[in-house]
C-alpha atoms as a PDB file:
ATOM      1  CA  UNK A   1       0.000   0.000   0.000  1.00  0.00           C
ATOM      2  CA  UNK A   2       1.003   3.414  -0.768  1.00  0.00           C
ATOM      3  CA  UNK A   3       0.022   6.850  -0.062  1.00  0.00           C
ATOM      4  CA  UNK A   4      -0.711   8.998  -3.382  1.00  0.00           C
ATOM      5  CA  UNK A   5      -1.693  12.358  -3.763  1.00  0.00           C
ATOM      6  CA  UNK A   6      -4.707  13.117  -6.399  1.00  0.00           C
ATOM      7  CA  UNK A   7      -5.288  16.627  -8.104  1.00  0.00           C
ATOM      8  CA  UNK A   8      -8.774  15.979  -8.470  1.00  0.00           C
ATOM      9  CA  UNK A   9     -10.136  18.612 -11.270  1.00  0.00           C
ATOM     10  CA  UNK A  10     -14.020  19.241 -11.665  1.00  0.00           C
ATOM     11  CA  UNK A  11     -15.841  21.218 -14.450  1.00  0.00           C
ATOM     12  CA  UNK A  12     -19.180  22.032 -15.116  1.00  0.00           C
ATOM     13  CA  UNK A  13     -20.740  21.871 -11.590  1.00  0.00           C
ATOM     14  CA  UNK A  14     -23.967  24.107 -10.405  1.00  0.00           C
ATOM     15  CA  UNK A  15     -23.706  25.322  -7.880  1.00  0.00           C
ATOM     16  CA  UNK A  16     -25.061  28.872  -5.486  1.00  0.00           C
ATOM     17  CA  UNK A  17     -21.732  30.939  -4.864  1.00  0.00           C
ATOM     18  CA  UNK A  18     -22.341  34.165  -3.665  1.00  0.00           C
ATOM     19  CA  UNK A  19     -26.231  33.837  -3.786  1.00  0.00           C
ATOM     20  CA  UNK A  20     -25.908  33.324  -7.031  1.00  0.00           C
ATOM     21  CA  UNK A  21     -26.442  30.049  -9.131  1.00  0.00           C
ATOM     22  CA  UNK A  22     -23.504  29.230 -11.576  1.00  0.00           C
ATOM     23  CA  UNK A  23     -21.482  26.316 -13.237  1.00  0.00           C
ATOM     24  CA  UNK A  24     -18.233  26.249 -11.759  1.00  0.00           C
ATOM     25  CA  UNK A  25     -15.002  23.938 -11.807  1.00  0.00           C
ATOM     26  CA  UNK A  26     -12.503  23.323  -9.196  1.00  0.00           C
ATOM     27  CA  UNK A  27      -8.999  21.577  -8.023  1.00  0.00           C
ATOM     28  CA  UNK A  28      -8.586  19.567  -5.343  1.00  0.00           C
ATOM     29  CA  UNK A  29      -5.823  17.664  -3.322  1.00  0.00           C
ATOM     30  CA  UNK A  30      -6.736  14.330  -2.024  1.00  0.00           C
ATOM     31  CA  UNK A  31      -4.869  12.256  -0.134  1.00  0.00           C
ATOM     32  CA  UNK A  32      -5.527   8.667   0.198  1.00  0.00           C
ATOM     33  CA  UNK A  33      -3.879   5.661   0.832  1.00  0.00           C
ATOM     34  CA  UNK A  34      -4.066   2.473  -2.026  1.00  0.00           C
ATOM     35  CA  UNK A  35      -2.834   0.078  -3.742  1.00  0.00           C
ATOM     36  CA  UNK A  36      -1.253   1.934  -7.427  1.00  0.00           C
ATOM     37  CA  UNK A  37      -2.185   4.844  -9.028  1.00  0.00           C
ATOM     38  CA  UNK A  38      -4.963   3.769 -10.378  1.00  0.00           C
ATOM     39  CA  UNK A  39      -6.886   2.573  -7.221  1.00  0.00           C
ATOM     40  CA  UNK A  40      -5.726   6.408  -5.922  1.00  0.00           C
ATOM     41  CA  UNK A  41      -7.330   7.539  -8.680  1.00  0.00           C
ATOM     42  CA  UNK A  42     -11.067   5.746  -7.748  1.00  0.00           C
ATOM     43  CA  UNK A  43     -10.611   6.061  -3.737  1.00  0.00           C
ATOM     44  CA  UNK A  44      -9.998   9.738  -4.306  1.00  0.00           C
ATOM     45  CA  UNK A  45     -12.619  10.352  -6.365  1.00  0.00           C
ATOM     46  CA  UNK A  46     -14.686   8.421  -3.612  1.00  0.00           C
ATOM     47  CA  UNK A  47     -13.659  10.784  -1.276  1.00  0.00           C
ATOM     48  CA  UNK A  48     -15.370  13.609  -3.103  1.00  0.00           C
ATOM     49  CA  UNK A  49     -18.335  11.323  -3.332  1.00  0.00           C
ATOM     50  CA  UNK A  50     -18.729  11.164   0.337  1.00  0.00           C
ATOM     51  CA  UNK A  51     -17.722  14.452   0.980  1.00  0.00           C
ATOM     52  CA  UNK A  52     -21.570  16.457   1.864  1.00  0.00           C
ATOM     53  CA  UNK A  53     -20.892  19.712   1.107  1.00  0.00           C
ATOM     54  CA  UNK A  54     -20.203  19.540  -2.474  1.00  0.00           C
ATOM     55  CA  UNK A  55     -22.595  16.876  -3.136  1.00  0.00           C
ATOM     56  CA  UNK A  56     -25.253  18.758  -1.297  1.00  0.00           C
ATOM     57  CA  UNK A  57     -24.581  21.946  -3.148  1.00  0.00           C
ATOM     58  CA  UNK A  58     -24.623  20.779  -6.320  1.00  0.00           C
ATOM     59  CA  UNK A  59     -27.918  21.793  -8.729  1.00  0.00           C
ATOM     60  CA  UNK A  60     -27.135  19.638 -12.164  1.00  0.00           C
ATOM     61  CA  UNK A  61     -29.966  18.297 -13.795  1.00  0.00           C
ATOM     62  CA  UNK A  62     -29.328  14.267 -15.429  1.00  0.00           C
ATOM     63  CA  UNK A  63     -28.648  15.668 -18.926  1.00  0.00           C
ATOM     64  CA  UNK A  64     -26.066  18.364 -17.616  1.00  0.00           C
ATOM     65  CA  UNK A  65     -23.740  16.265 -15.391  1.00  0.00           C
ATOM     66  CA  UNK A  66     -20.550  17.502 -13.199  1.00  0.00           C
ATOM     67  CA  UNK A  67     -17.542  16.052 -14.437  1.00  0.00           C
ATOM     68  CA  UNK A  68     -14.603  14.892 -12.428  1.00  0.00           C
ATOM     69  CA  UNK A  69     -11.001  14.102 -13.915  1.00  0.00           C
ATOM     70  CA  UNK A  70      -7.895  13.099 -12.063  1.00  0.00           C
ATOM     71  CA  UNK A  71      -5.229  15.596 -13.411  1.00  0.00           C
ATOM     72  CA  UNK A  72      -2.346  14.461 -11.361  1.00  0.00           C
ATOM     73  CA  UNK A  73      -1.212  11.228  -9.426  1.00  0.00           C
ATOM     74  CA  UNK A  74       1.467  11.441  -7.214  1.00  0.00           C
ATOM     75  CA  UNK A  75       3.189   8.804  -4.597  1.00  0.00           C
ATOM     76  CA  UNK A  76       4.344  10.400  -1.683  1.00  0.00           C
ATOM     77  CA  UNK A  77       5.998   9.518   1.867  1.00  0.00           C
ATOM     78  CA  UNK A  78       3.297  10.515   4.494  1.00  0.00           C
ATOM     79  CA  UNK A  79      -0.550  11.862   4.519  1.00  0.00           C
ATOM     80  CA  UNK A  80      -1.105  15.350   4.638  1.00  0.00           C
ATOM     81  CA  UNK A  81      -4.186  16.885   6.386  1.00  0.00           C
ATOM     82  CA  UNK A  82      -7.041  17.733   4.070  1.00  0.00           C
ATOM     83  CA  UNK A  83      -6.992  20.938   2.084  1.00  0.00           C
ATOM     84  CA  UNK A  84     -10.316  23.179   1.114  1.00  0.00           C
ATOM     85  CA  UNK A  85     -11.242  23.618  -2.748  1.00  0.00           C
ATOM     86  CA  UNK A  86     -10.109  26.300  -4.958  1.00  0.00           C
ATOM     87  CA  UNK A  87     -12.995  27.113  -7.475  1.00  0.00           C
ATOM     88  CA  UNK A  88     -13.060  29.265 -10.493  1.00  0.00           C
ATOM     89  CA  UNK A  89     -16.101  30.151 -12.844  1.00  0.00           C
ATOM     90  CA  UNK A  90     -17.087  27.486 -15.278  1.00  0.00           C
ATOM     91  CA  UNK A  91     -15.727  30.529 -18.270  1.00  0.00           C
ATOM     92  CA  UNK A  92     -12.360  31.531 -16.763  1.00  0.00           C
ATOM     93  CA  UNK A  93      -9.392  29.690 -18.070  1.00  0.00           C
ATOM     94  CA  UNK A  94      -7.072  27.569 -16.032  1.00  0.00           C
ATOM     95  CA  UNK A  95      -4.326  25.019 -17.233  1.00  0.00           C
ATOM     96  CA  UNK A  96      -3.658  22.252 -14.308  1.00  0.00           C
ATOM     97  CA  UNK A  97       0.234  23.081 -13.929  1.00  0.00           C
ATOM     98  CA  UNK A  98      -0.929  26.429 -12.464  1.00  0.00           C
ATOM     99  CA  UNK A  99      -3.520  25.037 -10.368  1.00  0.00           C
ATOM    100  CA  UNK A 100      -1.063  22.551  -8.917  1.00  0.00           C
ATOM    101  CA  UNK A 101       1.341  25.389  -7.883  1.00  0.00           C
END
């Protein structure tokens, strides 16, 4: 077993920001513990899953779904604590090597 870190990237999610609804995207750190990079990959992405907040925030209808991508997989010696979101409107443009900096 190995610890990896996962820049989780979503796009296209609804959600109220500012009192306001919107599609927005975001980046995200996970940290889990697996297998290989590609059970990070699904365990991450299972953290988001379970994680209340976003999945109680977001408005998508079925035929307009969120999408989630794993931009970066990373092993690394020890877990770090868990770190917040950083979201950007669904029409501003962001590469991932500048999110990951």
């Amino acid at each position: 077993m190995g610890i990896f870190r996962v820049m989780l990237n979503g796009k296209n999610f609804l959600m109220t920001m500012n009192g306001k609804e919107q599609k927005v995207g975001f980046f995200k750190n996970v940290f889990v513990e697996a297998a290989d990079a590609t059970a990070a990959e699904y365990a991450a992405v299972d953290v988001l899953r379970d994680d209340e907040t976003l999945v109680n925030g977001v408005r998508n209808t079925v035929d307009d779904p969120p999408m989630l991508y794993a931009t970066e997989i990373e092993e690394i010696e020890s877990l770090r604590p868990p770190q917040g979101f950083i979201f950007f409107m669904a029409d501003e443009k962001f590469d991932d090597a500048s999110a990951a900096s």
